[in-house]
PDB file of N, CA and C in Angstrom:
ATOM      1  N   UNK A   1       9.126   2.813  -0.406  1.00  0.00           N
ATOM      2  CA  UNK A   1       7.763   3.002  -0.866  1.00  0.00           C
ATOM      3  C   UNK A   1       7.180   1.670  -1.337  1.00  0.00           C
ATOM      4  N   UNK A   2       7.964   0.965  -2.197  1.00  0.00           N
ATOM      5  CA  UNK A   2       7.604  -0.131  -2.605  1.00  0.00           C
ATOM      6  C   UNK A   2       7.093  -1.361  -1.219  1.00  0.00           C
ATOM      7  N   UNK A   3       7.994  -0.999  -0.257  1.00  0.00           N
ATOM      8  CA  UNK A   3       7.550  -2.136   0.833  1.00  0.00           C
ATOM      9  C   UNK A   3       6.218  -1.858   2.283  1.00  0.00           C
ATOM     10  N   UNK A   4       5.982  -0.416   1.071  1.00  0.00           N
ATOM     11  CA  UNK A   4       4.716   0.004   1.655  1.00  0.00           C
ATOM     12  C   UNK A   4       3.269  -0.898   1.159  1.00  0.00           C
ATOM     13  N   UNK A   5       3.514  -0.813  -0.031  1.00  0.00           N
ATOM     14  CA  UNK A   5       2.313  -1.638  -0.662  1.00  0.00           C
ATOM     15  C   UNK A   5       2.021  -2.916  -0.690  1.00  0.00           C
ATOM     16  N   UNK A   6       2.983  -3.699  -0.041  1.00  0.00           N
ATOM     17  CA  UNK A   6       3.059  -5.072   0.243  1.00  0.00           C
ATOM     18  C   UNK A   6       1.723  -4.897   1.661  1.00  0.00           C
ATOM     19  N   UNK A   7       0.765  -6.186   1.408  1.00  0.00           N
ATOM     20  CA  UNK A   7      -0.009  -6.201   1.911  1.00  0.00           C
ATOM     21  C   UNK A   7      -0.092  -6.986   3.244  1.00  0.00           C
ATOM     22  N   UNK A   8       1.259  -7.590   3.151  1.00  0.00           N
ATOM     23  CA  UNK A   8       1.862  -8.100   4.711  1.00  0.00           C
ATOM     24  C   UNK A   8       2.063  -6.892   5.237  1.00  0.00           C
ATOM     25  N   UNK A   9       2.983  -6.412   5.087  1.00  0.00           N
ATOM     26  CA  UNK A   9       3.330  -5.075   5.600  1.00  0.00           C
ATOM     27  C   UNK A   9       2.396  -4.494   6.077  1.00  0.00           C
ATOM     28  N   UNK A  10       1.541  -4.114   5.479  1.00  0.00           N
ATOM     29  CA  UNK A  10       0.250  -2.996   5.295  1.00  0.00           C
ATOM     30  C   UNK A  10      -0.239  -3.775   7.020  1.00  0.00           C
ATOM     31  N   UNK A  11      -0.840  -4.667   6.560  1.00  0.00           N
ATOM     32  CA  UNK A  11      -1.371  -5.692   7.659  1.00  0.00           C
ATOM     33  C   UNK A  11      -0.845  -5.676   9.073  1.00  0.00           C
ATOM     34  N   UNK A  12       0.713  -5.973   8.708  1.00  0.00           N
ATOM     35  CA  UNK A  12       1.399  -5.881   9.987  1.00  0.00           C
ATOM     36  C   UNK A  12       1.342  -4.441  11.144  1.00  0.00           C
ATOM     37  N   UNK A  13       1.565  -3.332  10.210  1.00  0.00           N
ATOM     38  CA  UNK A  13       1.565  -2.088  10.796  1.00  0.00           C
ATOM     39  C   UNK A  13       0.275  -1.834  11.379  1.00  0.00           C
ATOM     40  N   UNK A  14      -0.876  -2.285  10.914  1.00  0.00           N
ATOM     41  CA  UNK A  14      -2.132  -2.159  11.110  1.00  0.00           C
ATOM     42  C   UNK A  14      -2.400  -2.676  12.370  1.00  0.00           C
ATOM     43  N   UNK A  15      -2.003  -3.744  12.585  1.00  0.00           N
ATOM     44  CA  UNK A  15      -2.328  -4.933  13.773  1.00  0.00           C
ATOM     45  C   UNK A  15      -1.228  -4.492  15.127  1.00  0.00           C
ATOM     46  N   UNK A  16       0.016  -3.093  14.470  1.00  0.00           N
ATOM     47  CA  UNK A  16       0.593  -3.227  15.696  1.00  0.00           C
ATOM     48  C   UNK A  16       2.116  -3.804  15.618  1.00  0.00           C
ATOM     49  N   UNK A  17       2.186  -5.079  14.808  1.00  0.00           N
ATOM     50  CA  UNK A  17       3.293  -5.893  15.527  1.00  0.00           C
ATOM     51  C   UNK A  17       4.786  -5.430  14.356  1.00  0.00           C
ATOM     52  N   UNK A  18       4.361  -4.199  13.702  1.00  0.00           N
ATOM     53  CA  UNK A  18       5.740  -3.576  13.081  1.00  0.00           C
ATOM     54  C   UNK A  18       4.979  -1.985  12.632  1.00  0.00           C
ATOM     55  N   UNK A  19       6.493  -1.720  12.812  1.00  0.00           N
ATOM     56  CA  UNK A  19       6.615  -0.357  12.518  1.00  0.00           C
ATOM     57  C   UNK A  19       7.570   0.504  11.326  1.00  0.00           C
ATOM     58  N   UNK A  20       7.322   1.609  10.665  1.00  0.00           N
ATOM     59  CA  UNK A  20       8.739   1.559   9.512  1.00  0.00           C
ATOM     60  C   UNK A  20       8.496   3.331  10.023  1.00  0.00           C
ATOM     61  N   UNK A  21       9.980   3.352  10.141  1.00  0.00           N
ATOM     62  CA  UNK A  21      10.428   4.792  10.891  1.00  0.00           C
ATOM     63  C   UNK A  21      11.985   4.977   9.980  1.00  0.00           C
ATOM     64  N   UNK A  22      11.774   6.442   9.342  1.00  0.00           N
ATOM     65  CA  UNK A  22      13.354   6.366   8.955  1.00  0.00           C
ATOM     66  C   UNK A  22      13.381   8.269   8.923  1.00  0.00           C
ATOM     67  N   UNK A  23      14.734   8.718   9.249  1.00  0.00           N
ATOM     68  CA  UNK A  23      14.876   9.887   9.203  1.00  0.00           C
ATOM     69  C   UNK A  23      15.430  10.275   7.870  1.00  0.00           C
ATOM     70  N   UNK A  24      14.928   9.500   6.355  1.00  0.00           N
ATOM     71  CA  UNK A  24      15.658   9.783   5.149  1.00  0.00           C
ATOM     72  C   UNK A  24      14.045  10.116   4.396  1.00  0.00           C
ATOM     73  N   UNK A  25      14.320  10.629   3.404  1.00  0.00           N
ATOM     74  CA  UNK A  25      13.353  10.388   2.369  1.00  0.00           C
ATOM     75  C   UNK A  25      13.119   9.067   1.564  1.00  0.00           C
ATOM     76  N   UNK A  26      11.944   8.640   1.299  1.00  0.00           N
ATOM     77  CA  UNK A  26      11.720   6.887   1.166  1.00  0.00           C
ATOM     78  C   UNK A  26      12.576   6.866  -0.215  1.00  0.00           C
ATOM     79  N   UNK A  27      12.534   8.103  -0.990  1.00  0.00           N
ATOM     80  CA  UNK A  27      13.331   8.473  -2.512  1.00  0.00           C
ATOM     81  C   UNK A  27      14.743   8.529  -2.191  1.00  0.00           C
ATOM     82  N   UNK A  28      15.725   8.482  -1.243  1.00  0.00           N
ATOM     83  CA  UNK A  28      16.734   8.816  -1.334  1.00  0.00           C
ATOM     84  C   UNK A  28      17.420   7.662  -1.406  1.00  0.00           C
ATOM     85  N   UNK A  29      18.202   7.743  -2.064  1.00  0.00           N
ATOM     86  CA  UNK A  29      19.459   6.576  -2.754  1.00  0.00           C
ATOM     87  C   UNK A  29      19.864   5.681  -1.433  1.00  0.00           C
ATOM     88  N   UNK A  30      20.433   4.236  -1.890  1.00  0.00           N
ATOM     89  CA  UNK A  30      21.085   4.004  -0.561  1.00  0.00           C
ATOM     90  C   UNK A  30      22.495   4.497  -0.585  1.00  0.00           C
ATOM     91  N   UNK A  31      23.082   5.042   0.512  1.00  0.00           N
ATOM     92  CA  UNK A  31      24.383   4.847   0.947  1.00  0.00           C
ATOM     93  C   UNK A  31      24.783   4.764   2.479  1.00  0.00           C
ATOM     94  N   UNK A  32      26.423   4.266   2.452  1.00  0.00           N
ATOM     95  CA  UNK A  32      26.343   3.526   3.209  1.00  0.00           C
ATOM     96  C   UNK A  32      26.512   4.416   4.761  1.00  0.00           C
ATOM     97  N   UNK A  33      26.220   5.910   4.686  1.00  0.00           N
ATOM     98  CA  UNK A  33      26.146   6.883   5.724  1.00  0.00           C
ATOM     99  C   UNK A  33      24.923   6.688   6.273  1.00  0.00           C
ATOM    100  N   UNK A  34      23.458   6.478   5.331  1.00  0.00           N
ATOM    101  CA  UNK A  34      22.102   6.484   5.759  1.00  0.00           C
ATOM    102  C   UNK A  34      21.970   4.834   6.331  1.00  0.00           C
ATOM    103  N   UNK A  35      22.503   3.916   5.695  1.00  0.00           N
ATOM    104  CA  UNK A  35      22.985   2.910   6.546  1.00  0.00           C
ATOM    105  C   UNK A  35      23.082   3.306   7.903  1.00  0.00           C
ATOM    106  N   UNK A  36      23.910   3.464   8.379  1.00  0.00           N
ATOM    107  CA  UNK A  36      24.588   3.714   9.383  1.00  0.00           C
ATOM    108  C   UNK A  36      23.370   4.288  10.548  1.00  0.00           C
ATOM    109  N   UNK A  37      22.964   5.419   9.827  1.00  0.00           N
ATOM    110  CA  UNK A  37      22.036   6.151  10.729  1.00  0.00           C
ATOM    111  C   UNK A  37      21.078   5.513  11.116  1.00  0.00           C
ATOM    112  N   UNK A  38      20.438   4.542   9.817  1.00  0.00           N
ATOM    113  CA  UNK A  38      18.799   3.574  10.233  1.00  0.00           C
ATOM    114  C   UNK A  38      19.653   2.526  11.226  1.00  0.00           C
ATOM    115  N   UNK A  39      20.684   2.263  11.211  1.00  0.00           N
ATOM    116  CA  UNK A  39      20.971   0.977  12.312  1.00  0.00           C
ATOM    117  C   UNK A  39      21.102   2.067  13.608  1.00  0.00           C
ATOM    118  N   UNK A  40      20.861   3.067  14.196  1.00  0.00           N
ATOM    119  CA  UNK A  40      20.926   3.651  14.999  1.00  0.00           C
ATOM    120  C   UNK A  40      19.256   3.760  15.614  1.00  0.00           C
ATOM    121  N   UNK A  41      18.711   3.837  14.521  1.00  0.00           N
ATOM    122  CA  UNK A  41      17.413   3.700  14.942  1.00  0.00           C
ATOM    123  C   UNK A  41      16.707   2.321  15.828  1.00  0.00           C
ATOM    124  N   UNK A  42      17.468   1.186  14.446  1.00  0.00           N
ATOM    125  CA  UNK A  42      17.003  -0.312  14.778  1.00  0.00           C
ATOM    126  C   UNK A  42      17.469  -0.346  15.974  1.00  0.00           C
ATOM    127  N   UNK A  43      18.281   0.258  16.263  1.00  0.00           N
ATOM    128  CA  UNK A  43      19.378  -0.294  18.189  1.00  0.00           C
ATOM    129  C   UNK A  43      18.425   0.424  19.367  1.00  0.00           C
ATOM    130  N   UNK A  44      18.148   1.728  18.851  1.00  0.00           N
ATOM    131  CA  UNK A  44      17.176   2.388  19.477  1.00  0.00           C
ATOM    132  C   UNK A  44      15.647   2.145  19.886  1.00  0.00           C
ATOM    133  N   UNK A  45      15.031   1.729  18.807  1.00  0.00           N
ATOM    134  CA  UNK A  45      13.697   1.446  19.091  1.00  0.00           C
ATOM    135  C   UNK A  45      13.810  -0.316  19.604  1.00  0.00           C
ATOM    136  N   UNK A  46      14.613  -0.887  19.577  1.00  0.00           N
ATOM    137  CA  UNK A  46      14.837  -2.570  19.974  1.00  0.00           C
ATOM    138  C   UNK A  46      14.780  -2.835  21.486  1.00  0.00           C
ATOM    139  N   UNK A  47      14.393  -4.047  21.727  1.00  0.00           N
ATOM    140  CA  UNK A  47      14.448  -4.235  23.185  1.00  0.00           C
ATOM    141  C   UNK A  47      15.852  -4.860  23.656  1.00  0.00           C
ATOM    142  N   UNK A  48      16.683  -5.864  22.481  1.00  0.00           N
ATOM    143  CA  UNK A  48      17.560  -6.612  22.710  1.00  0.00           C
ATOM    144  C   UNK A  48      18.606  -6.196  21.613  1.00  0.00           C
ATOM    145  N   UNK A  49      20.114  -6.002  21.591  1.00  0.00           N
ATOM    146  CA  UNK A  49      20.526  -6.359  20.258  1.00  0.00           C
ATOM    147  C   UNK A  49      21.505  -7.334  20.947  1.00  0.00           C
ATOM    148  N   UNK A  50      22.085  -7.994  19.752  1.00  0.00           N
ATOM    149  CA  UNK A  50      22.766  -8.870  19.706  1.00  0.00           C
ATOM    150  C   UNK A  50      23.474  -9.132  18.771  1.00  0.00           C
ATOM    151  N   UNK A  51      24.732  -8.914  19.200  1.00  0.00           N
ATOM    152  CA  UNK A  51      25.631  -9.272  17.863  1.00  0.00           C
ATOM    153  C   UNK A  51      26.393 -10.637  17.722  1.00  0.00           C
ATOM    154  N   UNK A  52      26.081 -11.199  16.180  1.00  0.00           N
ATOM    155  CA  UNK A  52      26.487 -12.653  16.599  1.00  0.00           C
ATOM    156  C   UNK A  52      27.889 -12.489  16.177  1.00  0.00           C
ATOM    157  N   UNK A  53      28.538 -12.004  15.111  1.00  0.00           N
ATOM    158  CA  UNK A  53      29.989 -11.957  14.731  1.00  0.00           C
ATOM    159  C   UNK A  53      30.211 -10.414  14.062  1.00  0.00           C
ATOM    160  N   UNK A  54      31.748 -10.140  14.143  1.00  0.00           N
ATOM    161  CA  UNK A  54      32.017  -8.897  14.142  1.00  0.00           C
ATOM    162  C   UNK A  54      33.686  -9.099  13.823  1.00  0.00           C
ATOM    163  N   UNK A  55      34.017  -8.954  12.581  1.00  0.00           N
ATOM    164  CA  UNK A  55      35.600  -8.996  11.910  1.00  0.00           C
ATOM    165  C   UNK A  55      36.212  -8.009  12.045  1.00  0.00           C
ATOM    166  N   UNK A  56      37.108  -7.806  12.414  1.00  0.00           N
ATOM    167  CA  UNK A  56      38.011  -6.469  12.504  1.00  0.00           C
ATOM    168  C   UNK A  56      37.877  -5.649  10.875  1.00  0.00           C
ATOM    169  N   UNK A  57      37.943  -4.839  10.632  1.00  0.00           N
ATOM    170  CA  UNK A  57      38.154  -3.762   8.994  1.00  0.00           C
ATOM    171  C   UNK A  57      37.456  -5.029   8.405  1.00  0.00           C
ATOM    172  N   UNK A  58      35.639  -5.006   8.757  1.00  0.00           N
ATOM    173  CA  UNK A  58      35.303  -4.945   7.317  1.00  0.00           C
ATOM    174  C   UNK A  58      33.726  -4.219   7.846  1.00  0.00           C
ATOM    175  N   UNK A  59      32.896  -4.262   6.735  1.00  0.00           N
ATOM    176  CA  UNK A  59      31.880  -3.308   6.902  1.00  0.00           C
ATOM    177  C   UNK A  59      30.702  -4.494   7.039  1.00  0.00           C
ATOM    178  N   UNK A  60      29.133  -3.705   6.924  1.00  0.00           N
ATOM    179  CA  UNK A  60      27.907  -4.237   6.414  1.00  0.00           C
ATOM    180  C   UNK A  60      27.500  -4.141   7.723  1.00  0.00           C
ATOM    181  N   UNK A  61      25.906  -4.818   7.765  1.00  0.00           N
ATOM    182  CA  UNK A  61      25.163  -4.963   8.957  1.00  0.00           C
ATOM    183  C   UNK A  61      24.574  -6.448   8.940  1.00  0.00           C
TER     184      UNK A  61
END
């Protein structure tokens, strides 16, 4: 919610060149399951991904 009112933001969405899509409530806590799910989205709505490094057993994005 908070990175709603940012007036870049605001701007950006307006003009087109971003979008904010999430299947959570903007109130719901982070963890690291809803993690998981919004990087499913980012891979989804993307034209390219690219992964630059990737460690065996450890986590994050």
């Amino acid at each position: 919610m908070r990175t709603l009112r940012s007036p870049d933001i605001r701007r950006a969405i307006h003009e087109g060149r971003a979008v904010i899509c999430t299947p959570y409530s903007p109130e719901a806590p982070f963890s690291v399951g809803n993690a998981m799910g919004r990087n499913k989205l980012i891979y989804a709505l993307s034209d390219l991904t690219l992964v630059v490094a990737a460690n065996v057993d450890t986590g994050g994005t």
